[in-house]
PDB file of N, CA and C in Angstrom:
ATOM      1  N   UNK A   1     -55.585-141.382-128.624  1.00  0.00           N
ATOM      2  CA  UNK A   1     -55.258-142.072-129.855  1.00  0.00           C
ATOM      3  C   UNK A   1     -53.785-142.482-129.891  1.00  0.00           C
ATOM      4  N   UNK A   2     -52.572-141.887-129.269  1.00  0.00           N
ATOM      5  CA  UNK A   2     -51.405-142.104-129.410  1.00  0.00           C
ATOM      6  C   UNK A   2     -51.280-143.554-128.281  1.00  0.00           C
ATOM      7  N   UNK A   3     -52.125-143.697-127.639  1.00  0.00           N
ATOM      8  CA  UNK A   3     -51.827-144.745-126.935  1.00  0.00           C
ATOM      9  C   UNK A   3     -52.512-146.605-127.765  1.00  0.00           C
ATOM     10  N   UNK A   4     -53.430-145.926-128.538  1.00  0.00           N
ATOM     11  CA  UNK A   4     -54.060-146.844-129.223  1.00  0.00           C
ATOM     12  C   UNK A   4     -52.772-147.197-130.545  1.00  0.00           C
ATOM     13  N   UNK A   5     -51.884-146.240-131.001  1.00  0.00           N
ATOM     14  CA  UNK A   5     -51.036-146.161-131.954  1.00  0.00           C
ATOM     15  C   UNK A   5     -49.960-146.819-131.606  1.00  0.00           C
ATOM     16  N   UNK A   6     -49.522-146.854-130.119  1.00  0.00           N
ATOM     17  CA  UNK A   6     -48.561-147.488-129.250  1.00  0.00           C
ATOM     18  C   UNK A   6     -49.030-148.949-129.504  1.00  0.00           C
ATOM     19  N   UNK A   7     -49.709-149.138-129.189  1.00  0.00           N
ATOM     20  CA  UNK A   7     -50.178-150.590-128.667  1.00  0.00           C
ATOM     21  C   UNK A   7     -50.124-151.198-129.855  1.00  0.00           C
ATOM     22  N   UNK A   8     -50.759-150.910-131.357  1.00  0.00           N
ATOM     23  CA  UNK A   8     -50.419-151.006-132.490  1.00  0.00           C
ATOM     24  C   UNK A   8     -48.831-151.517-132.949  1.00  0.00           C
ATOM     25  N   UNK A   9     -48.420-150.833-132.404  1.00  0.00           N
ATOM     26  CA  UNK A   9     -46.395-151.093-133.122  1.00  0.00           C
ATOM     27  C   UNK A   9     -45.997-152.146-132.117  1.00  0.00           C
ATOM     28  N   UNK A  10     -46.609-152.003-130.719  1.00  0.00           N
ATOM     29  CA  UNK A  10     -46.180-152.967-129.883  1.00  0.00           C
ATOM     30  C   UNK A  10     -47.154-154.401-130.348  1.00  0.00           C
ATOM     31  N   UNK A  11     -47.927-154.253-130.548  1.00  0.00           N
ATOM     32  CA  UNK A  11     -48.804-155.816-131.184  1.00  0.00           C
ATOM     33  C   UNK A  11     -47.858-156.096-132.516  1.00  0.00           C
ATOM     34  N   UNK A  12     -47.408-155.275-133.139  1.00  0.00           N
ATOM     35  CA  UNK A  12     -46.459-155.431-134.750  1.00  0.00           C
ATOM     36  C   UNK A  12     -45.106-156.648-133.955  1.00  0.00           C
ATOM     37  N   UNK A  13     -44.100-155.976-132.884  1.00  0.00           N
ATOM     38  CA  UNK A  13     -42.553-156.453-132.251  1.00  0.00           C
ATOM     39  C   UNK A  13     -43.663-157.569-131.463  1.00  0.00           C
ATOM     40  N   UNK A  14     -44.904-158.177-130.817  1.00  0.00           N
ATOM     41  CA  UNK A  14     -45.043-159.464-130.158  1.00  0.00           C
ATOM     42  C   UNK A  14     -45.247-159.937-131.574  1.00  0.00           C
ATOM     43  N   UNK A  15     -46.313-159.696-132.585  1.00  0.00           N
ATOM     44  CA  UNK A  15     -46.282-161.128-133.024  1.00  0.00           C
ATOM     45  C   UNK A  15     -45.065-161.567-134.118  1.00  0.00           C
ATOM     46  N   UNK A  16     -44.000-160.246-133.913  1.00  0.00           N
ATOM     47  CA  UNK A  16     -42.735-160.753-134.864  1.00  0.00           C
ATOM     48  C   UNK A  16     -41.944-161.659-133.766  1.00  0.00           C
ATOM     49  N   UNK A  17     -42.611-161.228-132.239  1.00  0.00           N
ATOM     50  CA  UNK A  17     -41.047-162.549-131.290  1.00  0.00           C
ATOM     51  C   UNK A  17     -41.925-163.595-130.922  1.00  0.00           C
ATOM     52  N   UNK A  18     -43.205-163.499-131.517  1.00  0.00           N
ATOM     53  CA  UNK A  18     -44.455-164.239-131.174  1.00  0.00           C
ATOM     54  C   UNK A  18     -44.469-164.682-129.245  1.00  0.00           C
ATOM     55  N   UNK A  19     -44.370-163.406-128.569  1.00  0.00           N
ATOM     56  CA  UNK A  19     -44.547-163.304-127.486  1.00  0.00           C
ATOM     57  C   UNK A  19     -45.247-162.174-127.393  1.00  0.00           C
ATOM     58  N   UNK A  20     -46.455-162.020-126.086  1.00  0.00           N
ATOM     59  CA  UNK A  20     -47.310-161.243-126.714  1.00  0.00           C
ATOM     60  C   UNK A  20     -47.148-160.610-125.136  1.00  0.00           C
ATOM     61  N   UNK A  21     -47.388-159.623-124.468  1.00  0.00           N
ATOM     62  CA  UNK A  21     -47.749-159.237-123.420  1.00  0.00           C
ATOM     63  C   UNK A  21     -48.966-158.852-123.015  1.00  0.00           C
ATOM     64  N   UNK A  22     -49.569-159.413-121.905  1.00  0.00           N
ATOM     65  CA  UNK A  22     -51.350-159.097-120.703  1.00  0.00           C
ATOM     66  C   UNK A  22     -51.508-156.942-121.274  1.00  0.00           C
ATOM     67  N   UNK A  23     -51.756-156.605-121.711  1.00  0.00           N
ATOM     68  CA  UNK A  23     -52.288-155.193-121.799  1.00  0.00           C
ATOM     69  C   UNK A  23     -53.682-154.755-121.598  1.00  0.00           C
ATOM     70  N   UNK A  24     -53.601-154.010-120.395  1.00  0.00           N
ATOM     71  CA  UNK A  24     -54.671-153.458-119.398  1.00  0.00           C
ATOM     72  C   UNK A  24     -54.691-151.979-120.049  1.00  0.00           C
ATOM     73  N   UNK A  25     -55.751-151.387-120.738  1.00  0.00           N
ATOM     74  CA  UNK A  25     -55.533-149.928-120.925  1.00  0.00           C
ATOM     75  C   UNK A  25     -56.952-149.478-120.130  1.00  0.00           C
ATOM     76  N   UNK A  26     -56.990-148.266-119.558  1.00  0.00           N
ATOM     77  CA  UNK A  26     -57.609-147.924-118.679  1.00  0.00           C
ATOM     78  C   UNK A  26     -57.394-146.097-119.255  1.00  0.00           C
ATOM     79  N   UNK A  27     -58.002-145.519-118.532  1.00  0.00           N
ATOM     80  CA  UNK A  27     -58.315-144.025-118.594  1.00  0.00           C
ATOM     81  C   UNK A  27     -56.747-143.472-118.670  1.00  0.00           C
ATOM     82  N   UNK A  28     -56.431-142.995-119.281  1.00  0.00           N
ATOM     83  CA  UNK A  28     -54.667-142.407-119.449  1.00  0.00           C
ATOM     84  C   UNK A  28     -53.543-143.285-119.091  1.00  0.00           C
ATOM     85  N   UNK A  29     -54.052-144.515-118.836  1.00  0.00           N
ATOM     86  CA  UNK A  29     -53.093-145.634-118.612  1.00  0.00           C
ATOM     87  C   UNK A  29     -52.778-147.043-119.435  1.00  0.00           C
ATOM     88  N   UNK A  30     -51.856-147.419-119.208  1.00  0.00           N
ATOM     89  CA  UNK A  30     -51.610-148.169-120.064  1.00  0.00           C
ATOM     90  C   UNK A  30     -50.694-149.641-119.032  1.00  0.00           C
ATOM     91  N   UNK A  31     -51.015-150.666-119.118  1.00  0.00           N
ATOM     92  CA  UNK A  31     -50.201-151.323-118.185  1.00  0.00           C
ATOM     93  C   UNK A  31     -50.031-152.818-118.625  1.00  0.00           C
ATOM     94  N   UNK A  32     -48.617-153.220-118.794  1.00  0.00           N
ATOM     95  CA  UNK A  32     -48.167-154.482-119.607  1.00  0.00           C
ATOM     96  C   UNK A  32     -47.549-155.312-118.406  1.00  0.00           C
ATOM     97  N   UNK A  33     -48.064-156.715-119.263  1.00  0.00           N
ATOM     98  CA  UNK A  33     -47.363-157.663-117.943  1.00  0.00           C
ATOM     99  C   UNK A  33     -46.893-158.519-118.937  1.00  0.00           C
ATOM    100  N   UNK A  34     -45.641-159.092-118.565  1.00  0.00           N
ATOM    101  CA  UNK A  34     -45.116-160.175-119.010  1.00  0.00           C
ATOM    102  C   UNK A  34     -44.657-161.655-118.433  1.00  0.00           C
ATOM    103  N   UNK A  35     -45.164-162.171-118.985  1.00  0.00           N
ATOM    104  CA  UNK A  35     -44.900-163.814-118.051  1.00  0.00           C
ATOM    105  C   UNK A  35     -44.931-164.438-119.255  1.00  0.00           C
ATOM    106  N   UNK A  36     -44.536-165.747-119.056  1.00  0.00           N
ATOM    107  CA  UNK A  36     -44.184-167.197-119.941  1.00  0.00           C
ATOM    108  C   UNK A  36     -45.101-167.788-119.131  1.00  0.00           C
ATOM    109  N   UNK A  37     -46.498-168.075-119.628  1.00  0.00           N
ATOM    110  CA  UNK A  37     -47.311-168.772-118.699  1.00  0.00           C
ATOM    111  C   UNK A  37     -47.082-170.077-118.919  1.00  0.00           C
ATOM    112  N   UNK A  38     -46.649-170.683-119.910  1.00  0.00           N
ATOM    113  CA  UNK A  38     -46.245-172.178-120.427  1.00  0.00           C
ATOM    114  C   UNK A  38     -45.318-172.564-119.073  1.00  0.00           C
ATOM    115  N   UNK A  39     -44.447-171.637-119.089  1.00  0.00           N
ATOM    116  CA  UNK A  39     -43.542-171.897-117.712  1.00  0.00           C
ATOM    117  C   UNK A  39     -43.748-171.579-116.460  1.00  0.00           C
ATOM    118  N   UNK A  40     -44.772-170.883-116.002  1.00  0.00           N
ATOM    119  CA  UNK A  40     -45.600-170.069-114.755  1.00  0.00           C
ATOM    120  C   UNK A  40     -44.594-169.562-114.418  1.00  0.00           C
ATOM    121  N   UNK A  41     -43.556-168.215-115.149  1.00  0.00           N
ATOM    122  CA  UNK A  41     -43.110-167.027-115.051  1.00  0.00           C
ATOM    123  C   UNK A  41     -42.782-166.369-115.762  1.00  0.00           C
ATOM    124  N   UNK A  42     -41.382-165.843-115.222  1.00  0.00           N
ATOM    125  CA  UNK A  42     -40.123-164.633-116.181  1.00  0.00           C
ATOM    126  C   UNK A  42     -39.386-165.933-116.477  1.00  0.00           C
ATOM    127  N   UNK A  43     -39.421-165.707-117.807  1.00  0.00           N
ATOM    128  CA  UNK A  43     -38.002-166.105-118.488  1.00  0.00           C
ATOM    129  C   UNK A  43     -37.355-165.135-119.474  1.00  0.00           C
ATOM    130  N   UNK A  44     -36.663-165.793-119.510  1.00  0.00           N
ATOM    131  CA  UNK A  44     -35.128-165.117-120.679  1.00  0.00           C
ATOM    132  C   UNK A  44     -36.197-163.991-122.022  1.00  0.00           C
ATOM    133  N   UNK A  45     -37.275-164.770-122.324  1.00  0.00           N
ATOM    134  CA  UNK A  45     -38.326-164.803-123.648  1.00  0.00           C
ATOM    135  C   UNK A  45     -39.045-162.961-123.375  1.00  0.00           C
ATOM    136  N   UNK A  46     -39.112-162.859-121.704  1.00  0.00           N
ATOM    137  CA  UNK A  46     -39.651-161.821-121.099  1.00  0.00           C
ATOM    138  C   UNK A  46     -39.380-160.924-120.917  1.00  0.00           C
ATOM    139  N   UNK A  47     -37.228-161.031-120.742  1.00  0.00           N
ATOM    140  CA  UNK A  47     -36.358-160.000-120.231  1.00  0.00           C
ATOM    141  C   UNK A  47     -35.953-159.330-122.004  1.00  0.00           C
ATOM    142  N   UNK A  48     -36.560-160.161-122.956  1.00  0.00           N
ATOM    143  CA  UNK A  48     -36.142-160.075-124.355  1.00  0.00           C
ATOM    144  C   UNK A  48     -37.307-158.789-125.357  1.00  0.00           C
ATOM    145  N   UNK A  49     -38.141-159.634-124.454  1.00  0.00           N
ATOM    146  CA  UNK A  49     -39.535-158.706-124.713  1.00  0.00           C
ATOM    147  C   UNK A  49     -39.298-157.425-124.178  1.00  0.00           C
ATOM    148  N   UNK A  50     -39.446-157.402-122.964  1.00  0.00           N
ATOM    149  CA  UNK A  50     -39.242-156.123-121.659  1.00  0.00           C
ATOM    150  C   UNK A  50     -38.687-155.087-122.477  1.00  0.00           C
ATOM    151  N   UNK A  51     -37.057-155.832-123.438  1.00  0.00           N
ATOM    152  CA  UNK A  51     -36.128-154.702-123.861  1.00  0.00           C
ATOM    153  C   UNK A  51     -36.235-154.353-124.945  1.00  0.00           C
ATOM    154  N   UNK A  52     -37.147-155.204-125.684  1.00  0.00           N
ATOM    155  CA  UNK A  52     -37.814-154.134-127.165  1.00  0.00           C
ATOM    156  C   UNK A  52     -39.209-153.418-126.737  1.00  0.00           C
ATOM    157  N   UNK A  53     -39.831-153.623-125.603  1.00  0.00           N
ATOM    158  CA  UNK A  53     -40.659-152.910-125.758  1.00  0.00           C
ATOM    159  C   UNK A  53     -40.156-151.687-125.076  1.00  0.00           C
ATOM    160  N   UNK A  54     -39.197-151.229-123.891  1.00  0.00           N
ATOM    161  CA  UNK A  54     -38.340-150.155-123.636  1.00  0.00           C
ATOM    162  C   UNK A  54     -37.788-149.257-124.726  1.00  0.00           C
ATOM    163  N   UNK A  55     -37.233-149.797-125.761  1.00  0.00           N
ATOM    164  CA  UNK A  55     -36.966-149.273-126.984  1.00  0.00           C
ATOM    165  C   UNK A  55     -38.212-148.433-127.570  1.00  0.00           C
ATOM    166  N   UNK A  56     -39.013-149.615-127.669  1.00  0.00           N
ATOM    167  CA  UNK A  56     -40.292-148.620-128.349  1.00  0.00           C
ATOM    168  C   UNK A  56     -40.680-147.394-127.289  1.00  0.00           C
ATOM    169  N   UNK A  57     -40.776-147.922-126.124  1.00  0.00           N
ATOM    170  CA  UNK A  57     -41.003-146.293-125.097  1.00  0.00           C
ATOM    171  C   UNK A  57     -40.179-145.414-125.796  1.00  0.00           C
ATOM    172  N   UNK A  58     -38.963-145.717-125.803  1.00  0.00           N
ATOM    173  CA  UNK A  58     -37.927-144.630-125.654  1.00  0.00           C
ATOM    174  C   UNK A  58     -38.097-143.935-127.055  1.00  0.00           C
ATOM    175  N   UNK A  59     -38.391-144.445-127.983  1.00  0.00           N
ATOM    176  CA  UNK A  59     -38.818-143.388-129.018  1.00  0.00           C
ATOM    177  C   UNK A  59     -39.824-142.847-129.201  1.00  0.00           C
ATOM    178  N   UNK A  60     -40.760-143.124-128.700  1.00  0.00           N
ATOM    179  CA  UNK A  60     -41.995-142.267-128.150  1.00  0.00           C
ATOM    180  C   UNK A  60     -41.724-141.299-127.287  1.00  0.00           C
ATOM    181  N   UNK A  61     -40.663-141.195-126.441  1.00  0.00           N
ATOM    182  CA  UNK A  61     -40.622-140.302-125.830  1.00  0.00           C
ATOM    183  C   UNK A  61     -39.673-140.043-126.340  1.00  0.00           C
ATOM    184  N   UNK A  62     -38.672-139.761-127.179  1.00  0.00           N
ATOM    185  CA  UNK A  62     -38.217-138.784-128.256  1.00  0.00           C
ATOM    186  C   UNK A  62     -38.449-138.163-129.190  1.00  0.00           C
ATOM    187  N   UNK A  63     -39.912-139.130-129.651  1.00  0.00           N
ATOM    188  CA  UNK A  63     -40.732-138.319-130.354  1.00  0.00           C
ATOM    189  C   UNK A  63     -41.861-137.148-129.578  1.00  0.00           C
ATOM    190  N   UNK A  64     -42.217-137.349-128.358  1.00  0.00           N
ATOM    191  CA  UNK A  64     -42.600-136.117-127.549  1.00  0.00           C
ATOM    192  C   UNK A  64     -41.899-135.065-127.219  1.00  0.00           C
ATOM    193  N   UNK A  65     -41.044-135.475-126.768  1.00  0.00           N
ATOM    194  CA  UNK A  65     -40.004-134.440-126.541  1.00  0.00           C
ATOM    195  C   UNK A  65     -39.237-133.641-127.427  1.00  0.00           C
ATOM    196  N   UNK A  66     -39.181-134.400-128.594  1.00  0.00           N
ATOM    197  CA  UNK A  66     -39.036-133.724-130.049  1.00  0.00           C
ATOM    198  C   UNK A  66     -37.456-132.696-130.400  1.00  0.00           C
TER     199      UNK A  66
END
């Protein structure tokens, strides 16, 4: 459930930068891809994304670690 809760706050920060990231969830996994397919790659839009969704890790894992 905490991963379903993740994905939740992270669907909240794409459709506020209205960039959304590929999310594959699988058995204890979780796996995000980011591309600008309009542009067929990484752009600036991706490295922007990348670093709010790092943020959101990182308080998840301050909130585990507690």
């Amino acid at each position: 459930m905490d991963c379903i809760t993740f994905i939740n706050q992270l669907a909240q920060i794409a459709e506020a930068e209205e960039h959304h990231p590929d999310m594959i969830i699988t058995w204890k996994h979780l796996t995000l891809k980011l591309t600008t397919h309009d542009e067929g790659g990484i752009t600036q839009l991706d490295i922007e994304m990348a670093r709010k969704i790092n943020e959101l890790i990182n308080k998840w894992r301050d909130k585990i670690q507690g």
